[in-house]
C-alpha atoms as a PDB file:
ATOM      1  CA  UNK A   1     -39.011 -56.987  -2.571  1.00  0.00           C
ATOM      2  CA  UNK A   2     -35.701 -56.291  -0.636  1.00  0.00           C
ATOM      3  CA  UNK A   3     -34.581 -55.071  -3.937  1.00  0.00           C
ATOM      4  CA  UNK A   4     -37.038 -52.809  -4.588  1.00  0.00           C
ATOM      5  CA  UNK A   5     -36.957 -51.173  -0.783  1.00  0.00           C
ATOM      6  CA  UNK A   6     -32.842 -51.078  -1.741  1.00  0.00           C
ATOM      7  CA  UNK A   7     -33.530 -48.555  -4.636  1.00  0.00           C
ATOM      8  CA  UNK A   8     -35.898 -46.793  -3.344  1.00  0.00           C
ATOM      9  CA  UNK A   9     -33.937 -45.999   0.074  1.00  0.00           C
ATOM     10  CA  UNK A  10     -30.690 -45.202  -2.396  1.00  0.00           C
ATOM     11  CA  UNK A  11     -32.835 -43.118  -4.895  1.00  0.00           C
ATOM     12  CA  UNK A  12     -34.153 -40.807  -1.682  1.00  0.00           C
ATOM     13  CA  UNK A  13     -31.315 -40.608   0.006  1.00  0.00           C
ATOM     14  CA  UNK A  14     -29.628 -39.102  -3.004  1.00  0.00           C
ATOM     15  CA  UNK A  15     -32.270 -36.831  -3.732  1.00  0.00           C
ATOM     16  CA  UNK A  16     -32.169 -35.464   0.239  1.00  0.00           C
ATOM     17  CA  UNK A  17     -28.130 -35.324  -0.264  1.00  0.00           C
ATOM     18  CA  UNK A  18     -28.252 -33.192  -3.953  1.00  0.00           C
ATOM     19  CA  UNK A  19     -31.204 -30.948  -3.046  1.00  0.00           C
ATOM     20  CA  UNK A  20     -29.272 -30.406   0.506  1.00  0.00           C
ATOM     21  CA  UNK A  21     -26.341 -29.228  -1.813  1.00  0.00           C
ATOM     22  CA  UNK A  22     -28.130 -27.175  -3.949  1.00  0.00           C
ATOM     23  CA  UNK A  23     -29.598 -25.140  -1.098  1.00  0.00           C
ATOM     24  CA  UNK A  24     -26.087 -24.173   0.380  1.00  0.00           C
ATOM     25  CA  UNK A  25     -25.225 -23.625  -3.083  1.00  0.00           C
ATOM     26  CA  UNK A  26     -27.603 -20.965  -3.362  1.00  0.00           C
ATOM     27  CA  UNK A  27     -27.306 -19.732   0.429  1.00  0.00           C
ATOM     28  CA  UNK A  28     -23.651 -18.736  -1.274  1.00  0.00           C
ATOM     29  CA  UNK A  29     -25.130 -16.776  -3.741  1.00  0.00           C
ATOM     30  CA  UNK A  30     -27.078 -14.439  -1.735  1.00  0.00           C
ATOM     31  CA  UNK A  31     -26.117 -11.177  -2.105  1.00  0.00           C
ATOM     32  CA  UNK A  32     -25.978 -10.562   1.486  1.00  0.00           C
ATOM     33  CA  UNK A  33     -23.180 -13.721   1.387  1.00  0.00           C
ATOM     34  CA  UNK A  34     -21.514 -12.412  -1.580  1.00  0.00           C
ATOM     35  CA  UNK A  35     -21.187  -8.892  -0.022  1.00  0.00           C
ATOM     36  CA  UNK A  36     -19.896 -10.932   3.376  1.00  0.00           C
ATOM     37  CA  UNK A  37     -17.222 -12.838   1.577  1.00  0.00           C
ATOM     38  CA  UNK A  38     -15.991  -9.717  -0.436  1.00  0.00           C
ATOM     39  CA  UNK A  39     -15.868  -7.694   2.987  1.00  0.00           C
ATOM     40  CA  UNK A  40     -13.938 -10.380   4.031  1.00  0.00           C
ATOM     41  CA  UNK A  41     -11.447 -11.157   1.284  1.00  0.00           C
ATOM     42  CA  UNK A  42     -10.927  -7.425   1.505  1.00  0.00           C
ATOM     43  CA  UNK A  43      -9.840  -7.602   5.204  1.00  0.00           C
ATOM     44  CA  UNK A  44      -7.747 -10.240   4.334  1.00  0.00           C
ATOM     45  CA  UNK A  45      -5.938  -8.434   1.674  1.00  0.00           C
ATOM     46  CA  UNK A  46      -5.521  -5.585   4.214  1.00  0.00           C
ATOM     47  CA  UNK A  47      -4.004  -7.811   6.638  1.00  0.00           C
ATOM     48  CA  UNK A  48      -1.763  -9.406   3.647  1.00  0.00           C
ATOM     49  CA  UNK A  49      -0.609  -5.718   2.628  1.00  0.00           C
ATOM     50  CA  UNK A  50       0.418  -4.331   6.003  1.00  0.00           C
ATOM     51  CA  UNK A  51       2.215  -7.050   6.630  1.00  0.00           C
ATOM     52  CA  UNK A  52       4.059  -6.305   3.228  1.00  0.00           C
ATOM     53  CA  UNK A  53       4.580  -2.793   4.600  1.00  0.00           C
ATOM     54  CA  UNK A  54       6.048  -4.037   7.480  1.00  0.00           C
ATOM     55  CA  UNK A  55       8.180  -6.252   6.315  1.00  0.00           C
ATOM     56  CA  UNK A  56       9.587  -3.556   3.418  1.00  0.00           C
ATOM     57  CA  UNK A  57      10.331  -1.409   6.223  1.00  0.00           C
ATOM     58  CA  UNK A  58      12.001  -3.938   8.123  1.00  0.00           C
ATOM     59  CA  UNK A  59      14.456  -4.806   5.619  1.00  0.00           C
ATOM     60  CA  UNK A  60      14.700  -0.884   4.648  1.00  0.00           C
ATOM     61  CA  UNK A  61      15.869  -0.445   7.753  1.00  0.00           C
ATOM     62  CA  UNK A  62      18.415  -2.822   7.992  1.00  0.00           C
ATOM     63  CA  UNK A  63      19.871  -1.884   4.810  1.00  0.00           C
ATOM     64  CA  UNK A  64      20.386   1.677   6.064  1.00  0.00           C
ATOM     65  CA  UNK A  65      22.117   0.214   8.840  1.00  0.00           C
ATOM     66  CA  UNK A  66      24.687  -1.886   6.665  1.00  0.00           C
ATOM     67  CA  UNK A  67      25.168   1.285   4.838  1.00  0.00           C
ATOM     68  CA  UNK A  68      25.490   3.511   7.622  1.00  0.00           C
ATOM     69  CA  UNK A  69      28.104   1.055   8.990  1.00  0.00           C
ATOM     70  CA  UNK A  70      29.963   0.212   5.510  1.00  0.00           C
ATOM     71  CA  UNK A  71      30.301   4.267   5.298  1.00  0.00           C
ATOM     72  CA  UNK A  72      31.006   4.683   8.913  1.00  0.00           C
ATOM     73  CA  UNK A  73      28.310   7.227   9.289  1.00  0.00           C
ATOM     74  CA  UNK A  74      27.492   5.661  12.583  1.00  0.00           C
ATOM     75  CA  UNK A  75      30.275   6.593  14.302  1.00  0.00           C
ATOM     76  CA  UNK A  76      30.942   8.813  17.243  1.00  0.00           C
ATOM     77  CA  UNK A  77      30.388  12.808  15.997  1.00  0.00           C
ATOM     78  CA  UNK A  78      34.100  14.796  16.209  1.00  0.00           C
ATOM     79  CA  UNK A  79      32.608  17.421  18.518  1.00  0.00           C
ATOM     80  CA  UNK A  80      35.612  20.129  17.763  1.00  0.00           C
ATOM     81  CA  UNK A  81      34.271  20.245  13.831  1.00  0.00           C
ATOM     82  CA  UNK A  82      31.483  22.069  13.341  1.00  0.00           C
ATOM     83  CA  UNK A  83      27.893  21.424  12.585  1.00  0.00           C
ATOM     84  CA  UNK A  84      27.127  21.063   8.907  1.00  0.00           C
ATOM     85  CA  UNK A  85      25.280  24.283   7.573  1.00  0.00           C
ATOM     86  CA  UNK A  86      22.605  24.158   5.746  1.00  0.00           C
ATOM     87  CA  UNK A  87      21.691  26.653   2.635  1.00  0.00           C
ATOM     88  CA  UNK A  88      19.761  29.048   3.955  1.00  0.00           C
ATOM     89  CA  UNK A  89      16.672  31.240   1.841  1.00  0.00           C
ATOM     90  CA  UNK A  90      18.321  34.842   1.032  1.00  0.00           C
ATOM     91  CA  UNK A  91      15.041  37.145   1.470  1.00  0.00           C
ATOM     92  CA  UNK A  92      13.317  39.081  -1.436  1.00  0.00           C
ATOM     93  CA  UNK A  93      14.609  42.191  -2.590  1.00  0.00           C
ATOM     94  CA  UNK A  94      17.948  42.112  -1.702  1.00  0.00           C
ATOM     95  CA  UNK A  95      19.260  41.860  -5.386  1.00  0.00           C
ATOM     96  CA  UNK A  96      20.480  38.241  -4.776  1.00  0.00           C
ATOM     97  CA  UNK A  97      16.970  36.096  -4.776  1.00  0.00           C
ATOM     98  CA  UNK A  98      14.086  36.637  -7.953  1.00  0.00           C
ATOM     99  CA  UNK A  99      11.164  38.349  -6.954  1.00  0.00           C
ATOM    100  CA  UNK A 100       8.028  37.260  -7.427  1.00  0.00           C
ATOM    101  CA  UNK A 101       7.055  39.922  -9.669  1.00  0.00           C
ATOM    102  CA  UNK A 102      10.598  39.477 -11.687  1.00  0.00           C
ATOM    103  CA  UNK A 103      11.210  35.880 -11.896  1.00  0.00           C
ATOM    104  CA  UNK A 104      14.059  36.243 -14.131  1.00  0.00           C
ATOM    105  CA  UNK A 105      15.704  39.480 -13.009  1.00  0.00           C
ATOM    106  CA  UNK A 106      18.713  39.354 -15.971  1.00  0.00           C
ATOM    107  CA  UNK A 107      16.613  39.294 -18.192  1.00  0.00           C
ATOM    108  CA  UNK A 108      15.494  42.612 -19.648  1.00  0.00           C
ATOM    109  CA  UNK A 109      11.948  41.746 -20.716  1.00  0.00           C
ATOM    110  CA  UNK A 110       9.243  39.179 -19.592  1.00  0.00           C
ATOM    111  CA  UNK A 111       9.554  36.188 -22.275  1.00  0.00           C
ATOM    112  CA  UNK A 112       6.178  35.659 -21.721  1.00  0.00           C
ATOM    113  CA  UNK A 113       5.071  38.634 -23.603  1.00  0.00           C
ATOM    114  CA  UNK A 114       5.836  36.908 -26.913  1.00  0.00           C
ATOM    115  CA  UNK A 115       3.283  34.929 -26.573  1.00  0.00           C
END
């Protein structure tokens, strides 16, 4: 008789424990869970990839220092040289710059009319 009461207790307490699985099993596969564990796998990649970005600049930056120190571009400016020009835009129709409507001024005929 014990025996008997044994089994059955063991028999429904694994039935309660797999059908208890298989319901969170298929709570998982909602589509209302599925969209909530994409949103947040997505937010998690976010979170993995700015701190990638950070970290990238981080170490960008402290290579431009060691450069910047190796070619002694951070020291002190000479004040008595002067500043360092930069190429300026000569203005259209002065003979020196193409012109929009004569992109290749040397040349004596549009190259595109060959075609």
């Amino acid at each position: 008789m014990f025996r008997r009461a044994f089994w059955f207790t063991a028999g429904a307490a694994a039935g309660v424990w797999a059908t208890t699985k298989v319901n969170r099993k298929l709570k998982q596969l909602t589509p209302e869970s599925l969209a909530a564990q994409a949103a947040d796998k997505a937010v998690e990649a976010g979170h993995k990839l700015k701190d990638l970005a950070l970290d990238v600049r981080a170490g960008m930056l402290q290579r431009e220092a060691e450069l910047e120190e190796a070619l002694g571009l951070d020291a002190p400016v000479d004040r008595a040289l002067p500043a360092p020009r930069r190429p300026g835009v000569l203005a259209p129709g002065d003979g020196t710059a193409p012109h929009r409507d004569h992109p290749y001024p040397n040349h004596p005929y549009n190259r595109n009319e060959d075609h």
